[in-house]
N, C-alpha and C. Protein backbone atom coordinates (compact mmCIF):
# COMPACT_ATOMS: atom_id res chain seq x y z
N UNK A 1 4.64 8.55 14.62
CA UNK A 1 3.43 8.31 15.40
C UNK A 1 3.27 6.82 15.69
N UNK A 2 3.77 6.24 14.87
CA UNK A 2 3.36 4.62 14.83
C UNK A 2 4.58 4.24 16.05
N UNK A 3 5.57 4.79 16.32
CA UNK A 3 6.35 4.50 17.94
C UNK A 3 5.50 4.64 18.92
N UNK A 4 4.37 5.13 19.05
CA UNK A 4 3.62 5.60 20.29
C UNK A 4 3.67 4.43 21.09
N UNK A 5 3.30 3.23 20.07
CA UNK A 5 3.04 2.40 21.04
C UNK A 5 3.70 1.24 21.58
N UNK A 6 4.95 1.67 21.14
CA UNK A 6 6.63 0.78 21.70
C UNK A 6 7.47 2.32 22.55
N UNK A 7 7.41 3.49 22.59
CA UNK A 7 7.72 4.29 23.27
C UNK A 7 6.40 5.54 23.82
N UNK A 8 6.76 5.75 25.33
CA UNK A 8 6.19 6.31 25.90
C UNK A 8 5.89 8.18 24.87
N UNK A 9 6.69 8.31 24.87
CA UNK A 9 7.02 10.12 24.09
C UNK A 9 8.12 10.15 23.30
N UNK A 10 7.77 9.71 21.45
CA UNK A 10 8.75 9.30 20.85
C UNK A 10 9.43 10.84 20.34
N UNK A 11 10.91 11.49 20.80
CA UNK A 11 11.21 13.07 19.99
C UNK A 11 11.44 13.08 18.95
N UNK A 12 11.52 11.37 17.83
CA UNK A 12 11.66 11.45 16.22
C UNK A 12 11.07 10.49 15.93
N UNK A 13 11.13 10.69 14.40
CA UNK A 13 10.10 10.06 13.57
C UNK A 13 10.61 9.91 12.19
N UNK A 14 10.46 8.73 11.67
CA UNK A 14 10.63 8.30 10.58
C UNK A 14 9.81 9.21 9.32
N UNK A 15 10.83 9.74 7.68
CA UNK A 15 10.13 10.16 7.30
C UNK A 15 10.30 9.40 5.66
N UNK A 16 9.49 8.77 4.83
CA UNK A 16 9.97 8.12 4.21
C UNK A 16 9.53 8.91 2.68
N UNK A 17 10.73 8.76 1.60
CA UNK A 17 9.88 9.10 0.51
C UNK A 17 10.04 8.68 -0.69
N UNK A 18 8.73 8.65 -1.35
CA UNK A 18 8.44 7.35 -1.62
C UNK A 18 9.14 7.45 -3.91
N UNK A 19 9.44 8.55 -3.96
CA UNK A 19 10.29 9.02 -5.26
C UNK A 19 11.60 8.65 -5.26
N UNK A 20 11.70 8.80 -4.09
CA UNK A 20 13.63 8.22 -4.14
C UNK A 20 13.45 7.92 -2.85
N UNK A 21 13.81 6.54 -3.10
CA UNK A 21 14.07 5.72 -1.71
C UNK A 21 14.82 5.97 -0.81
N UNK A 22 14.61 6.97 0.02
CA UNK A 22 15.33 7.22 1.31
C UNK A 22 14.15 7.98 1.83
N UNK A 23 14.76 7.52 3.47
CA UNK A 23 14.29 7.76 4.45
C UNK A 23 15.23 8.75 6.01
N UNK A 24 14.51 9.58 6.58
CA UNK A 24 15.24 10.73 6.93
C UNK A 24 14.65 10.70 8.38
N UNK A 25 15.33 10.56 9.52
CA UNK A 25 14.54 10.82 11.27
C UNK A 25 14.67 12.45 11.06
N UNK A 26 13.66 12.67 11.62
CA UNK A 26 13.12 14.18 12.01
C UNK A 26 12.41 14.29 13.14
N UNK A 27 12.31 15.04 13.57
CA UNK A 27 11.63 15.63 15.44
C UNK A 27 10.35 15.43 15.08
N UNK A 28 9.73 14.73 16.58
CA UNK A 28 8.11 14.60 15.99
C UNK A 28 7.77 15.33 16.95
N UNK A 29 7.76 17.06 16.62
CA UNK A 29 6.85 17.88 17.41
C UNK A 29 5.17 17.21 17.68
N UNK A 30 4.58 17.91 18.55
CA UNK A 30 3.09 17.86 18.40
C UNK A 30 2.19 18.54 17.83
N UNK A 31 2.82 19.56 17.08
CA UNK A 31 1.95 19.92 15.92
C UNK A 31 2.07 19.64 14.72
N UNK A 32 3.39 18.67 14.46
CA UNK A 32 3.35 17.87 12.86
C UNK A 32 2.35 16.89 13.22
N UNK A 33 2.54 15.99 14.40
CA UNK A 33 1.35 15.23 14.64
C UNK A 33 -0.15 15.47 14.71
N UNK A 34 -0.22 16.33 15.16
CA UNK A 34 -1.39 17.40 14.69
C UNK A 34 -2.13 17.76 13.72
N UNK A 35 -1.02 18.25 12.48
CA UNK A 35 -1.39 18.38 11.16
C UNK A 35 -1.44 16.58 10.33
N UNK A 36 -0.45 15.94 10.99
CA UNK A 36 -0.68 14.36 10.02
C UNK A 36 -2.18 13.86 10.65
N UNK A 37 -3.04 13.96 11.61
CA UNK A 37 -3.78 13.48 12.17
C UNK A 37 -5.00 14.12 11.48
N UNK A 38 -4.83 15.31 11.50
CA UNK A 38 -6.28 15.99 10.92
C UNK A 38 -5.58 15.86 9.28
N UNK A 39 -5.41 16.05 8.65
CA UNK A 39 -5.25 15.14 7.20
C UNK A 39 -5.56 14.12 7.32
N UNK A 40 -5.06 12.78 7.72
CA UNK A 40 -6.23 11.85 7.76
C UNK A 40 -7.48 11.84 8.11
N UNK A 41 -7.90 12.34 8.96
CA UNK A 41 -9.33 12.29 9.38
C UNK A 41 -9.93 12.90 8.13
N UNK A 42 -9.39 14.07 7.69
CA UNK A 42 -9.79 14.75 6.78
C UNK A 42 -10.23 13.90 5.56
N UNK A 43 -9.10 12.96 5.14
CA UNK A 43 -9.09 12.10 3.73
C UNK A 43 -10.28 11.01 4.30
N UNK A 44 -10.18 10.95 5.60
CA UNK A 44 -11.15 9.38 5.75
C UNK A 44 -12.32 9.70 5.79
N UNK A 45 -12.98 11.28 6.19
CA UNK A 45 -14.25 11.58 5.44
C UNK A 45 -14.66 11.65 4.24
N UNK A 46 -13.54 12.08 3.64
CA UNK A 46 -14.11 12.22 1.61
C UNK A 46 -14.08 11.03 1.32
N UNK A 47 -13.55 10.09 1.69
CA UNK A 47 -13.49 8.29 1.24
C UNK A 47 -14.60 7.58 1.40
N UNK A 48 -14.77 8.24 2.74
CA UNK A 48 -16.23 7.47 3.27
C UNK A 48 -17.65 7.97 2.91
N UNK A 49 -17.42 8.87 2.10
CA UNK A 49 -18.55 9.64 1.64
C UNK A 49 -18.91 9.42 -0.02
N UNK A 50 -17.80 8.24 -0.54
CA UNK A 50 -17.31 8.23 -2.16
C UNK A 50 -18.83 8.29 -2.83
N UNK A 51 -19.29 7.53 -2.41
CA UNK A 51 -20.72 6.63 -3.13
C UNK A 51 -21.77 7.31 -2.99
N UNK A 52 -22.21 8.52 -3.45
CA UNK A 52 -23.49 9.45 -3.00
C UNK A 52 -24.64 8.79 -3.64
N UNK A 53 -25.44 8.05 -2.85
CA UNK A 53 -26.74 7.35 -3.52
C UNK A 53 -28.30 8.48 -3.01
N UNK A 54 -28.67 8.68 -4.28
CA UNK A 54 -30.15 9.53 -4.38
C UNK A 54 -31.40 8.50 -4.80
N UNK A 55 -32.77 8.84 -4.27
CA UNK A 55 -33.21 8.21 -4.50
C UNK A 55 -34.70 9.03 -5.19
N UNK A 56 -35.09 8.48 -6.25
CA UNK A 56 -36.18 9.59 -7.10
C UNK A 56 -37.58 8.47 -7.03
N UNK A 57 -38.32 8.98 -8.40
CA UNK A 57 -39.14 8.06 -8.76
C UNK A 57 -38.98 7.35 -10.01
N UNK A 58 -38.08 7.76 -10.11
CA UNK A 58 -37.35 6.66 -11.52
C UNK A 58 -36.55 5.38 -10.66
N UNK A 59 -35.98 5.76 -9.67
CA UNK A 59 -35.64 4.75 -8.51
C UNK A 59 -34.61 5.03 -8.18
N UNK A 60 -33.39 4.47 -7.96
CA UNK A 60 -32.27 4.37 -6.82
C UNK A 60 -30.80 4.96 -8.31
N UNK A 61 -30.11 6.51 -7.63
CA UNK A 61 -29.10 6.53 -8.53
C UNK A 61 -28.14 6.99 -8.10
N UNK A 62 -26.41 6.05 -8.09
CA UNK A 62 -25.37 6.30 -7.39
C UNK A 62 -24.54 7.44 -8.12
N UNK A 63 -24.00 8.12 -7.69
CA UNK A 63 -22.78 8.98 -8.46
C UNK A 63 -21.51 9.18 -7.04
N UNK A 64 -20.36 9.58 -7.68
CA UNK A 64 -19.11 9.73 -7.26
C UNK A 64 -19.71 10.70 -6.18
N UNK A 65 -18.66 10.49 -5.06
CA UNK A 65 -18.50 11.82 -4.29
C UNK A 65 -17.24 12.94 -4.46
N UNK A 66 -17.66 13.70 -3.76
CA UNK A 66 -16.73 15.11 -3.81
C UNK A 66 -15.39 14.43 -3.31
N UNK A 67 -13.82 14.91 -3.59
CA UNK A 67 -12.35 14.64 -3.26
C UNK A 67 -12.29 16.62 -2.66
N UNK A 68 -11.31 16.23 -1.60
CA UNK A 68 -10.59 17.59 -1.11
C UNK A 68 -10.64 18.55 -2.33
N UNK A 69 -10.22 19.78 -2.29
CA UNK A 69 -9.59 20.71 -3.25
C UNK A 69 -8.90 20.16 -3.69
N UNK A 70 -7.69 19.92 -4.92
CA UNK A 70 -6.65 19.79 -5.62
C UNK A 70 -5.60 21.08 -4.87
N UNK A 71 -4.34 20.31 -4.56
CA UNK A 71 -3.51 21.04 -4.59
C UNK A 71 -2.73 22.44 -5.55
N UNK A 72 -3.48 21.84 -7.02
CA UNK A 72 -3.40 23.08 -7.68
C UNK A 72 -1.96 23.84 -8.12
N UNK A 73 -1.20 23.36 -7.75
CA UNK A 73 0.66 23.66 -7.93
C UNK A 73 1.13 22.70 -9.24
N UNK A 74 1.16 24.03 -10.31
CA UNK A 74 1.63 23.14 -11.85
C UNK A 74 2.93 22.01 -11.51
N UNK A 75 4.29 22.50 -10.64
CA UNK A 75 5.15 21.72 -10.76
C UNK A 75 4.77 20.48 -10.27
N UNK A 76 4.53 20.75 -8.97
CA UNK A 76 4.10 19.09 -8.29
C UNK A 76 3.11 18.52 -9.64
N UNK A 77 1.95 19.09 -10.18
CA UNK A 77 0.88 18.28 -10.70
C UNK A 77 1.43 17.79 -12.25
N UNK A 78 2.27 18.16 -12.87
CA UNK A 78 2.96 18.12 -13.78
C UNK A 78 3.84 16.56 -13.93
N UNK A 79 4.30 16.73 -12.53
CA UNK A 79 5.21 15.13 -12.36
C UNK A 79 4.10 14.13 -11.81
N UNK A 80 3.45 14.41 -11.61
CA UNK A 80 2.12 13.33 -11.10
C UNK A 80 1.74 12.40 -11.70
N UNK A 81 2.18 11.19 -11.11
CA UNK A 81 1.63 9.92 -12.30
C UNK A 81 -0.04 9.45 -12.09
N UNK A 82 -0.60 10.14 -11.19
CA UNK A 82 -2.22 10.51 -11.10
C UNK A 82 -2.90 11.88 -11.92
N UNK A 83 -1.87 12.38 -12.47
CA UNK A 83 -2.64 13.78 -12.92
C UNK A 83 -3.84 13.29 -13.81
N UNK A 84 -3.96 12.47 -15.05
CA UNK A 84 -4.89 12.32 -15.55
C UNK A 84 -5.91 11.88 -15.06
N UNK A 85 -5.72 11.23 -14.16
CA UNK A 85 -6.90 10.78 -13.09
C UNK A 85 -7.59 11.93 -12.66
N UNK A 86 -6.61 12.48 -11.78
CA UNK A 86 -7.61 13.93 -11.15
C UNK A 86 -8.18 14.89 -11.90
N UNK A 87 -7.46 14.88 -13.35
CA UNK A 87 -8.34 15.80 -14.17
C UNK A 87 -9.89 15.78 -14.32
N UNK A 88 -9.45 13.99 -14.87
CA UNK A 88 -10.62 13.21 -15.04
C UNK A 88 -12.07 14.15 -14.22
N UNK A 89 -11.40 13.03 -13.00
CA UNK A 89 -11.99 13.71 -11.89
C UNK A 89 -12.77 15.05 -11.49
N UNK A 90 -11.89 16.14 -11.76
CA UNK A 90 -12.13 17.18 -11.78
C UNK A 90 -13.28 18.22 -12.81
N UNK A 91 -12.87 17.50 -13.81
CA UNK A 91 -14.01 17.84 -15.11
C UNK A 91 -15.16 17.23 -15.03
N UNK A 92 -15.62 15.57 -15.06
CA UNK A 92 -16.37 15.05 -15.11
C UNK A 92 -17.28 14.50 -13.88
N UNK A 93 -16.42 14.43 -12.77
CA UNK A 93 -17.31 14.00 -11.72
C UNK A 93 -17.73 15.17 -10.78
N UNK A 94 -16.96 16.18 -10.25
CA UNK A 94 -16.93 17.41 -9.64
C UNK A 94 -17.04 18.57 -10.53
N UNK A 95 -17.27 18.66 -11.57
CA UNK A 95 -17.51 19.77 -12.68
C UNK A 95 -17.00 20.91 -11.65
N UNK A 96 -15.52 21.16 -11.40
CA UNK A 96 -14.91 22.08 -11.02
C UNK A 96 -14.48 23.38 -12.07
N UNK A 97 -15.11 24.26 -11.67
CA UNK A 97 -14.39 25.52 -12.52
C UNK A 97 -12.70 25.65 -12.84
N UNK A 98 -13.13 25.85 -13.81
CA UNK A 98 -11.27 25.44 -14.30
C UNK A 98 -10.65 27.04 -14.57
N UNK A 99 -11.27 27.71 -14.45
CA UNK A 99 -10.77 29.42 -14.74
C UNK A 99 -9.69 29.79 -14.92
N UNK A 100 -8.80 29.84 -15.28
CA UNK A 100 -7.33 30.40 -14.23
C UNK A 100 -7.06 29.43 -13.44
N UNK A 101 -5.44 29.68 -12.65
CA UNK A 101 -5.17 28.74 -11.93
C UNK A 101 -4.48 28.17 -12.70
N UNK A 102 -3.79 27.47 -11.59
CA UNK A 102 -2.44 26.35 -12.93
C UNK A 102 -3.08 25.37 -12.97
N UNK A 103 -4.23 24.43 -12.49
CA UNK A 103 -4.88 22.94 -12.95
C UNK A 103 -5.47 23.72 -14.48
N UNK A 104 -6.16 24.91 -15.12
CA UNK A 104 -6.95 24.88 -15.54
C UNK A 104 -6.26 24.20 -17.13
N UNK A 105 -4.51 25.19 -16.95
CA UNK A 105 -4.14 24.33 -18.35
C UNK A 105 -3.66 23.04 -18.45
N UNK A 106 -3.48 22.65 -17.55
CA UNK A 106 -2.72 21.12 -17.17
C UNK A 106 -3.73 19.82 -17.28
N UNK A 107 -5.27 20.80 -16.75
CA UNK A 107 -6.72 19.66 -17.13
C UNK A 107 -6.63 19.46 -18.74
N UNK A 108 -6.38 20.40 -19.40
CA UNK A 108 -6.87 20.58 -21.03
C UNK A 108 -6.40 19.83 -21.56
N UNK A 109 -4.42 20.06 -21.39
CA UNK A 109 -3.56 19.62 -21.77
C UNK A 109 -3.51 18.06 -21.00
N UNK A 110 -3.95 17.24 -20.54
CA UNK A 110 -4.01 15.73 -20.30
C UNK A 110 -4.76 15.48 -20.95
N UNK A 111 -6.06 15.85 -20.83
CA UNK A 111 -7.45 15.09 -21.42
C UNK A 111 -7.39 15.59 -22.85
N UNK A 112 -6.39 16.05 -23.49
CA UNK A 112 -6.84 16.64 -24.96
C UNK A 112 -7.27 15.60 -25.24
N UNK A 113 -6.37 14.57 -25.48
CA UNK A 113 -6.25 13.11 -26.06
C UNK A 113 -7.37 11.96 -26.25
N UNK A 114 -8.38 12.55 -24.91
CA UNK A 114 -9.14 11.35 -24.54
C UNK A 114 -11.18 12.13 -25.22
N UNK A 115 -11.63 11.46 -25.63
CA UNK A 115 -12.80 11.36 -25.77
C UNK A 115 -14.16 11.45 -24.67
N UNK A 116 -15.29 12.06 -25.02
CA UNK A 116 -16.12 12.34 -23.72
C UNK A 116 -16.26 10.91 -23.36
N UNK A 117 -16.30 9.56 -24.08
CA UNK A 117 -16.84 8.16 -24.27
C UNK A 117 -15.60 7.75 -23.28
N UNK A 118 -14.52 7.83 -23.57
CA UNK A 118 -13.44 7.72 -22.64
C UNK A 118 -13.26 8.03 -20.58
N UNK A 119 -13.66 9.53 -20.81
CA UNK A 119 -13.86 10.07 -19.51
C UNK A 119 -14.95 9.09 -18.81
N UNK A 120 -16.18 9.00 -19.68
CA UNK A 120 -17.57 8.62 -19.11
C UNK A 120 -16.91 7.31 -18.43
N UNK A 121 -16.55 6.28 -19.05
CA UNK A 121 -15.88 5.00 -18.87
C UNK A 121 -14.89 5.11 -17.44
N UNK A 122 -14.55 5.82 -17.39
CA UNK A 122 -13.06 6.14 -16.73
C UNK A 122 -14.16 6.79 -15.02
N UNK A 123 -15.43 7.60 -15.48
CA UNK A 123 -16.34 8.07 -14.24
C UNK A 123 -16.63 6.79 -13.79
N UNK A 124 -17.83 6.06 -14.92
CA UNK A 124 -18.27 4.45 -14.36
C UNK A 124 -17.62 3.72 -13.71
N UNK A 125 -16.46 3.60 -14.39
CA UNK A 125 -15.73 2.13 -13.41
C UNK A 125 -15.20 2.58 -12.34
N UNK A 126 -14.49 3.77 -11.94
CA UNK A 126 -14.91 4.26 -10.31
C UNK A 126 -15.97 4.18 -9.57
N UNK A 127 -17.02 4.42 -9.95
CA UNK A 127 -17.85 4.04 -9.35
C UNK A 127 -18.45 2.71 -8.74
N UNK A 128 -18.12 2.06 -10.13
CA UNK A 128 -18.57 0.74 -9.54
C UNK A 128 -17.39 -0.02 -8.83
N UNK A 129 -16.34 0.18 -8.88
CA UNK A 129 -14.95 -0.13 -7.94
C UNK A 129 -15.35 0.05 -6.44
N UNK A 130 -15.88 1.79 -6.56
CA UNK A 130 -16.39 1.79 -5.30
C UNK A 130 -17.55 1.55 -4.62
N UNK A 131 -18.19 0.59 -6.04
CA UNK A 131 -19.54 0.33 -4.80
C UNK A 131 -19.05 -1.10 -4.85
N UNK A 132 -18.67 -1.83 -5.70
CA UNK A 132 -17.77 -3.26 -5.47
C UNK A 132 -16.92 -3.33 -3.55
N UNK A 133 -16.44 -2.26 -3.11
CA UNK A 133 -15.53 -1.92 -2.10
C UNK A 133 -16.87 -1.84 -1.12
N UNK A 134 -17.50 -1.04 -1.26
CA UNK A 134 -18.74 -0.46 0.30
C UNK A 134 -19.41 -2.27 -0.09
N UNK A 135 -19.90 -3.23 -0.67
CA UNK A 135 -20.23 -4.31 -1.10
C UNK A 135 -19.67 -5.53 -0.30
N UNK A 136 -18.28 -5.12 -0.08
CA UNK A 136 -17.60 -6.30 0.54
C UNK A 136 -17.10 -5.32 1.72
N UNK A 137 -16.81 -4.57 2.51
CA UNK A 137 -16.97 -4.18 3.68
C UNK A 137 -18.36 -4.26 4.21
N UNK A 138 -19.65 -4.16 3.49
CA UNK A 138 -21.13 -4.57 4.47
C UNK A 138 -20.52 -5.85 4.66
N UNK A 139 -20.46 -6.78 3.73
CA UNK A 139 -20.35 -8.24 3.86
C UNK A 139 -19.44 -8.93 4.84
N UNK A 140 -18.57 -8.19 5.24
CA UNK A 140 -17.28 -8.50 5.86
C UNK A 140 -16.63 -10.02 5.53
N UNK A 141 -16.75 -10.48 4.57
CA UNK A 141 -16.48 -11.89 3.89
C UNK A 141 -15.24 -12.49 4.27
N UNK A 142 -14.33 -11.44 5.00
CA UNK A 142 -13.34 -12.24 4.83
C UNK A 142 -13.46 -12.43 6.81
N UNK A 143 -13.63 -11.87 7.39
CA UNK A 143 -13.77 -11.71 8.77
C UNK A 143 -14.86 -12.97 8.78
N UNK A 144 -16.15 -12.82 8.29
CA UNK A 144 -16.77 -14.17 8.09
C UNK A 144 -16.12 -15.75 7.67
N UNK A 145 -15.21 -15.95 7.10
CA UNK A 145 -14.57 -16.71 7.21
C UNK A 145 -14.06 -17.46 8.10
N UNK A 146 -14.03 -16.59 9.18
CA UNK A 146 -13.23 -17.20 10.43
C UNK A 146 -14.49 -17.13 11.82
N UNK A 147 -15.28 -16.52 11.19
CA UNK A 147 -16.61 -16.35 12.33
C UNK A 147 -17.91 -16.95 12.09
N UNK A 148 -17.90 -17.30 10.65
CA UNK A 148 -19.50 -17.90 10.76
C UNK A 148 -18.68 -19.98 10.40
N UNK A 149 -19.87 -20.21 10.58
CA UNK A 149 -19.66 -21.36 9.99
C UNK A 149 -20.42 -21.79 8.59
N UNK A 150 -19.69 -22.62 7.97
CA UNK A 150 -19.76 -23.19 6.78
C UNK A 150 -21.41 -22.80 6.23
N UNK A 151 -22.29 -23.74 6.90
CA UNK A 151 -23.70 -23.47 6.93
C UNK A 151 -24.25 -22.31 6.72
N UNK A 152 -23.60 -21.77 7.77
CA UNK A 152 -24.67 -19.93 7.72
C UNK A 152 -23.78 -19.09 6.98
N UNK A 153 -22.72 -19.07 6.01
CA UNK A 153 -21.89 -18.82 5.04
C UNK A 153 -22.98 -19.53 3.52
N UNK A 154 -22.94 -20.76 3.57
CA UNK A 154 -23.50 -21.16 2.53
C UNK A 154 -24.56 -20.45 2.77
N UNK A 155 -25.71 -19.87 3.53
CA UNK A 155 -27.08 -19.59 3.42
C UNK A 155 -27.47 -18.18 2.95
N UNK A 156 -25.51 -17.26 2.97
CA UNK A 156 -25.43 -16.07 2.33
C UNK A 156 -25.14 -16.11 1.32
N UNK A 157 -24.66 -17.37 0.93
CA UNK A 157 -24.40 -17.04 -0.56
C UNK A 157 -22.55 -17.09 -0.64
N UNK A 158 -22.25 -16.71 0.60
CA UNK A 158 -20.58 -16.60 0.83
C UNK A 158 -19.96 -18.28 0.07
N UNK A 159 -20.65 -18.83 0.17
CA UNK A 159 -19.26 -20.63 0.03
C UNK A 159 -20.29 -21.54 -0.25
N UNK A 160 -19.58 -22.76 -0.35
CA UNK A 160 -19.90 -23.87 -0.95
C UNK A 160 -19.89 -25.08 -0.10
N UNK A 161 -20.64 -25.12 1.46
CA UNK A 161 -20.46 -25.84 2.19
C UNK A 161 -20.70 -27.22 1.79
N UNK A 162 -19.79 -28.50 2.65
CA UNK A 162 -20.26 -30.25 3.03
C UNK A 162 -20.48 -30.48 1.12
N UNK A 163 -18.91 -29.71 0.62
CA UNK A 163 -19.39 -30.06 -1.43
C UNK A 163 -18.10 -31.23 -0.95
N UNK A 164 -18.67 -32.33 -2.00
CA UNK A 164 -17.55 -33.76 -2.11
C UNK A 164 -17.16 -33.92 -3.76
N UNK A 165 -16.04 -33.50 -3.60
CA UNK A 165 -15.60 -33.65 -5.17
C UNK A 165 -15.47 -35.40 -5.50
N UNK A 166 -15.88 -35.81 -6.32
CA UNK A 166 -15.57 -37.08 -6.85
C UNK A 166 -15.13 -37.66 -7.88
N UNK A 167 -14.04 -38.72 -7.85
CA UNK A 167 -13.05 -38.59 -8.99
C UNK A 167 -13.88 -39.82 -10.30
N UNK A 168 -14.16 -39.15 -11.40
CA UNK A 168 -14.63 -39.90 -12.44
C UNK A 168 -13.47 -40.57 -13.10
N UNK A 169 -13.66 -41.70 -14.17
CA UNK A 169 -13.07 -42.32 -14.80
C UNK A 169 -12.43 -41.48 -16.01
N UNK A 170 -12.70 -40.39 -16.32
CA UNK A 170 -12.46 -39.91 -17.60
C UNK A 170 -11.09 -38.84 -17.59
N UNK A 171 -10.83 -38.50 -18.75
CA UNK A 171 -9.21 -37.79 -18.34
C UNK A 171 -9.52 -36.37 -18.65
N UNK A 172 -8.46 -35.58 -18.63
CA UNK A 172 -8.71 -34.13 -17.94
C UNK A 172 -8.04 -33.85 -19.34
């Protein structure tokens, strides 16, 4: 897809993978493009949705958002160097029914190891990763860099405008 825009109607496509380094040309019908297109769109809604903020009378409270289904296939999830993550995930932030199904023994069997104090830790700092992330995309800090000036940077708080370092007599 990424030829589109050095060829008019590209008939292959690079396919790369990323377990064993090789890479393979294959036909880029328009319905693999199809399916790679709506998968992303797909992933860039659950991403953009991470940070579910509610608001009560106790006041303002963030929690994780929902991820796709799990693929759910013991072999693939088995070699997964994310599986403990998604368990995580799966138990503690999405309280997904674990019934049956091949995640249900593969959740047990990761997290035996780990503590509720563990998981909780492991929920938090996602969270705040991802409100650290929605934090500096409002801010656009780094795009500001090159668009505001010094002044109206210093007046956000972004920098340290017209600072003069000065060299004292004393040693370091």
């Amino acid at each position: 897809m990424m030829y589109g825009d050095r060829r008019k109607d590209p008939k292959k496509g690079l396919l790369l993978y990323l377990k064993e380094p090789s890479m393979k040309v294959i036909p880029a019908e328009h319905i693999h493009q199809k399916g790679l297109i709506q998968m992303r769109n797909e992933m860039a809604y659950y991403i953009s949705r991470q940070v579910v903020k509610t608001a009560d009378d106790t006041g303002m409270t963030f929690n994780l958002g929902r991820l796709p289904e799990p693929i759910s296939n013991t072999r693939a999830c088995q070699k997964c160097p994310q599986l403990i993550n998604c368990a995580i995930y799966q138990r503690e932030v999405e309280s997904r029914p674990l019934t049956g199904g091949a995640m249900a023994g593969l959740v047990n069997e990761s997290l035996g190891h780990l503590t509720p104090d563990h998981m909780m830790y492991f929920v938090q700092w996602c969270l705040m990763l991802d409100l650290e992330t929605q934090t500096d995309q409002s801010k656009k800090t780094v795009a500001n860099i090159w668009c505001k000036s010094s002044v109206d940077r210093e007046e956000g708080g972004e920098c340290l405008g017209g600072m003069v370092l000065e060299t004292g007599g004393g040693q370091f």
